[in-house]
Structures are given as structure tokens and as C-alpha cells.
N, C-alpha and C. Protein backbone atom coordinates (compact mmCIF):
# COMPACT_ATOMS: atom_id res chain seq x y z
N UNK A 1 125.00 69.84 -7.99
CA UNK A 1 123.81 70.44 -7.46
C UNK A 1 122.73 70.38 -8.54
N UNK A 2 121.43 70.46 -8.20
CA UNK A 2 120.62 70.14 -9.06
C UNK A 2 119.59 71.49 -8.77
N UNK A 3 118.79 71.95 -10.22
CA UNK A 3 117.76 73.01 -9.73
C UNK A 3 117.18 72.53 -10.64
N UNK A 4 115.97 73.21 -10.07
CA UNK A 4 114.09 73.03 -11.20
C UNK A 4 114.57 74.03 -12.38
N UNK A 5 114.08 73.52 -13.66
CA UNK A 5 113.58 74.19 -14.66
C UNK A 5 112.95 75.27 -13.85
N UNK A 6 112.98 76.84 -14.06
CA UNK A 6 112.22 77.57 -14.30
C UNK A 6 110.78 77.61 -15.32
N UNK A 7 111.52 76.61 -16.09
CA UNK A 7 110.08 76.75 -16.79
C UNK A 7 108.85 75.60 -16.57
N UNK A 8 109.48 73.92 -16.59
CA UNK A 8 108.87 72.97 -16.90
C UNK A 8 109.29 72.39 -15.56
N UNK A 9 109.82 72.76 -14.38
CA UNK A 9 110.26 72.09 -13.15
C UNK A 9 110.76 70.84 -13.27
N UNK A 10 111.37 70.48 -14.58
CA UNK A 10 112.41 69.38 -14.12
C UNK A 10 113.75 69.22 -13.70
N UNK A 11 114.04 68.70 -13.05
CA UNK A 11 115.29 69.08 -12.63
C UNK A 11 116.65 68.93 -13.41
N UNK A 12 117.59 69.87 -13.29
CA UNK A 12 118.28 70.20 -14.21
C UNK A 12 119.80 70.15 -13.37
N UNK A 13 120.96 69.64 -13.65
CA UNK A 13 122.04 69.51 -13.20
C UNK A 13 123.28 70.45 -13.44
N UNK A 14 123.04 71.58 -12.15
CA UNK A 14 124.03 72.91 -12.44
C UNK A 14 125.36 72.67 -12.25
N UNK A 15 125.64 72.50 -13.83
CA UNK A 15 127.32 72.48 -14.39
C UNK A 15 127.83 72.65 -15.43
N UNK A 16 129.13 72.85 -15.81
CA UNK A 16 129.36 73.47 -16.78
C UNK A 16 129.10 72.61 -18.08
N UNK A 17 128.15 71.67 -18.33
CA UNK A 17 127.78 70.30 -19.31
C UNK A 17 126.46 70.84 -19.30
N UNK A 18 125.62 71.63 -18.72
CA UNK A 18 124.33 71.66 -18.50
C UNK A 18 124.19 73.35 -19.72
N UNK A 19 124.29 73.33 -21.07
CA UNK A 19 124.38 74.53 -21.47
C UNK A 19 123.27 75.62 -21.36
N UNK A 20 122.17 75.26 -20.98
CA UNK A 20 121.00 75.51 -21.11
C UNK A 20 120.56 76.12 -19.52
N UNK A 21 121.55 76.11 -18.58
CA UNK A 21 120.86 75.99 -17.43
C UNK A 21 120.40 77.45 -16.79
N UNK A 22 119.78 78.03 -16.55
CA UNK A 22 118.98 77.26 -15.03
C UNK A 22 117.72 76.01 -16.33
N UNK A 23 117.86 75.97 -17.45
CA UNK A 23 116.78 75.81 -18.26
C UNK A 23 117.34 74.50 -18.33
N UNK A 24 115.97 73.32 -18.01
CA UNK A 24 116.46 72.15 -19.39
C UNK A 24 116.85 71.80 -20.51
N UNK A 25 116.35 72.71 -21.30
CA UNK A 25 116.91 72.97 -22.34
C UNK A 25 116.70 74.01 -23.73
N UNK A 26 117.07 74.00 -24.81
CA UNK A 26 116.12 75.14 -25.28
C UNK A 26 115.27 75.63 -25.55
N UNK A 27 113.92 74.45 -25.67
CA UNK A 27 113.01 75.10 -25.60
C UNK A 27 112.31 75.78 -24.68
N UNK A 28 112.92 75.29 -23.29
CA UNK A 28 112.14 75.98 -22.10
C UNK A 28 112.93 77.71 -21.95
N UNK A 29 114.18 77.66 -22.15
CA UNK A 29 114.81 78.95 -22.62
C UNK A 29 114.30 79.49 -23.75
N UNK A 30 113.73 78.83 -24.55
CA UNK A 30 113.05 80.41 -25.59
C UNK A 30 111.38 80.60 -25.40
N UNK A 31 110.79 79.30 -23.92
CA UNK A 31 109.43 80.16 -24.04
C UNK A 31 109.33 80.89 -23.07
N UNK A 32 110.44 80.94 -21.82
CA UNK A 32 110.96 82.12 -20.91
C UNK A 32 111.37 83.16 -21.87
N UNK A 33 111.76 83.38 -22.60
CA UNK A 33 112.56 84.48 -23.23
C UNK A 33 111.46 85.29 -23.97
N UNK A 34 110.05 84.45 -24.67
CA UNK A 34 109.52 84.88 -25.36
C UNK A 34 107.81 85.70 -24.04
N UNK A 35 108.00 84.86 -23.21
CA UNK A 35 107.31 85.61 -21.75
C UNK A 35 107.95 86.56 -21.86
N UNK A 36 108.94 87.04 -21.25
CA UNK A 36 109.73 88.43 -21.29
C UNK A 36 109.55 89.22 -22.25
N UNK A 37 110.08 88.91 -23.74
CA UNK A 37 109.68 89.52 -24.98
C UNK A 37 108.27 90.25 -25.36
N UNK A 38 107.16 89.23 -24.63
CA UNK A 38 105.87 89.94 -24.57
C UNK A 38 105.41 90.57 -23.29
N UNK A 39 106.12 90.71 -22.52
CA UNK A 39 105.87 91.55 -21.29
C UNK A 39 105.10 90.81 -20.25
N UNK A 40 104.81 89.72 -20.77
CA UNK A 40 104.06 88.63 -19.56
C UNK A 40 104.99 88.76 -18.08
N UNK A 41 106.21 88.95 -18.30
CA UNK A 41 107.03 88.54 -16.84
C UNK A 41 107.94 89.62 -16.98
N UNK A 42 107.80 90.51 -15.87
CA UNK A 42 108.82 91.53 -15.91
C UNK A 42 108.78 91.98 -14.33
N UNK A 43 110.07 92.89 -13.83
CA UNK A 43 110.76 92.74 -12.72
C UNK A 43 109.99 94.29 -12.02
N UNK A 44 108.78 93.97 -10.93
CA UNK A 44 108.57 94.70 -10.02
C UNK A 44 109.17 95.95 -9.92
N UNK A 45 108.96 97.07 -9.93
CA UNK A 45 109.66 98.31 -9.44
C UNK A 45 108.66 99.88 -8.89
N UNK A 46 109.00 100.18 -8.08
CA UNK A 46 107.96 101.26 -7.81
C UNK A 46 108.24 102.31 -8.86
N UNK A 47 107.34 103.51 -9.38
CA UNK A 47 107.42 104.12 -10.13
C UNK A 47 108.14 105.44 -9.95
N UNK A 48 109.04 106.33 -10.44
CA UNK A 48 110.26 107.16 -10.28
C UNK A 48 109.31 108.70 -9.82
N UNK A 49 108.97 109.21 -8.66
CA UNK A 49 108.39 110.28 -8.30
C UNK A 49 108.96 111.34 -8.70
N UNK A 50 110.26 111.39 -9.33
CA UNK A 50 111.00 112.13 -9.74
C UNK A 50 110.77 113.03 -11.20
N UNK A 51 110.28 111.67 -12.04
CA UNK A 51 110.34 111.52 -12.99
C UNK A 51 109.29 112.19 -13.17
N UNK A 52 109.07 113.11 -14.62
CA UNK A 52 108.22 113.18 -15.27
C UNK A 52 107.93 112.74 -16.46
N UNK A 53 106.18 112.67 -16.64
CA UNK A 53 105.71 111.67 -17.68
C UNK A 53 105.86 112.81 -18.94
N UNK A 54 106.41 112.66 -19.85
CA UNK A 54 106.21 113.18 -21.22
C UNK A 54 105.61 112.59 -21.89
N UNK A 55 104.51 113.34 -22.67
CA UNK A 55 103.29 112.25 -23.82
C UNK A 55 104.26 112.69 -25.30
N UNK A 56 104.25 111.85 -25.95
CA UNK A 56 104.74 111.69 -27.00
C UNK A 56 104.31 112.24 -28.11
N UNK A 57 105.23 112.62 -29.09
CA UNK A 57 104.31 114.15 -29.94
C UNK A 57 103.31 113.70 -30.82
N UNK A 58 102.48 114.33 -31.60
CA UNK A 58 101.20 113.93 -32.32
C UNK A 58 102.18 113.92 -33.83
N UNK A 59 101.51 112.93 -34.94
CA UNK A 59 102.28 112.72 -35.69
C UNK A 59 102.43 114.14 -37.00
N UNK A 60 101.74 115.06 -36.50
CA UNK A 60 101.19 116.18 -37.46
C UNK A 60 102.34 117.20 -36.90
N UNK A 61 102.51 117.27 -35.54
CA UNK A 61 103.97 117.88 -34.62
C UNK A 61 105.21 117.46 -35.33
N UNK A 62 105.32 115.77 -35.61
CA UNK A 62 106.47 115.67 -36.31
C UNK A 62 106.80 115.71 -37.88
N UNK A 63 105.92 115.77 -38.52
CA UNK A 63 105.35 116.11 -39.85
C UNK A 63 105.93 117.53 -40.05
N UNK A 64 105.46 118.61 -39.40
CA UNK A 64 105.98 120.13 -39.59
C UNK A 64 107.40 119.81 -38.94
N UNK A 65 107.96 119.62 -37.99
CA UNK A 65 109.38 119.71 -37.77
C UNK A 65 110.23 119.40 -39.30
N UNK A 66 109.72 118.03 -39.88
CA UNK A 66 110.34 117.98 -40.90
C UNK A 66 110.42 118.33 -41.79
N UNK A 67 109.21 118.84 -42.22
CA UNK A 67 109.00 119.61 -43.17
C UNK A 67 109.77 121.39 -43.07
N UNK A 68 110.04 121.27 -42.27
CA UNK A 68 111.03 122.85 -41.49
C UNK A 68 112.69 122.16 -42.43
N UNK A 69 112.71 120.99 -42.16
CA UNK A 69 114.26 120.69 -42.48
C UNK A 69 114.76 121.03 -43.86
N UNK A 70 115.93 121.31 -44.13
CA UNK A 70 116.59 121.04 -45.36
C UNK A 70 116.64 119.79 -46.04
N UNK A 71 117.18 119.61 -47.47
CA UNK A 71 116.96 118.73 -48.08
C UNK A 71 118.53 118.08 -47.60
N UNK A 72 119.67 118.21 -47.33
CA UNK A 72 120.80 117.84 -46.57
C UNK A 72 119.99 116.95 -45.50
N UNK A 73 119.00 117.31 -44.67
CA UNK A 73 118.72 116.67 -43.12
C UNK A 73 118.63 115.12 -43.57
N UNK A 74 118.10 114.86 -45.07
CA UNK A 74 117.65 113.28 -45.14
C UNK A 74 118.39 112.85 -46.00
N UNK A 75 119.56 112.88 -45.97
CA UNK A 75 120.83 112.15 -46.78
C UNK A 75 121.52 111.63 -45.98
């Protein structure tokens, strides 16, 4: 059976000789990988209504926590 490159649409021969596949080969597998890596291509999902958003603490919030710690906490 044969499928398109995902990346470069050439066609590519799905079998166990084809190491690279659905990819021609590696370079089309690491500039898919590196799309993903930068968030260019990522998988649709509606957002969790459930969920709540927590904002992340200010760096002066985590500054005093640590400064609260013992000298044990950073060993």
C-alpha cells in the first residue's frame, strides 16, 4: 500500500522497510515534529467548562514563600 508524505506528498510505501513512514523520510519527520514543537499544528479540542483558569503567581509571591523556607528546603 502506498500513502502521501504528510509532509512533502510523495508517496511513500507502507511497510515494515519504510522506517520513516507515514514520512519519506527524515527530514520530512523532523519538520512535522518541529511544527508540533512550535505549536504551528496541534489537535482541535473544545475548552474544559469544568475547569478553572488559575493565573500563575507573581514572581515577588514566590520570592516570599521561599524566603519563609529553611535552609534544609534547598539541599
Amino acid at each position: 500500500m502506498k500513502v502521501a508524505c504528510p509532509q512533502c506528498q510523495k508517496p511513500v510505501e507502507w511497510n515494515a522497510s519504510s522506517i520513516y513512514r507515514p514520512f519519506c523520510s527524515k527530514q520530512c519527520q523532523l519538520i512535522d515534529l518541529g511544527e508540533w514543537a512550535n505549536e504551528e499544528k496541534a489537535i482541535p479540542c473544545a475548552p474544559n467548562k469544568d475547569q478553572q483558569i488559575q493565573a500563575l503567581p507573581d514572581v515577588e509571591d514566590i520570592e516570599a514563600l521561599l524566603a519563609q523556607q529553611g535552609d534544609d528546603f534547598f539541599k
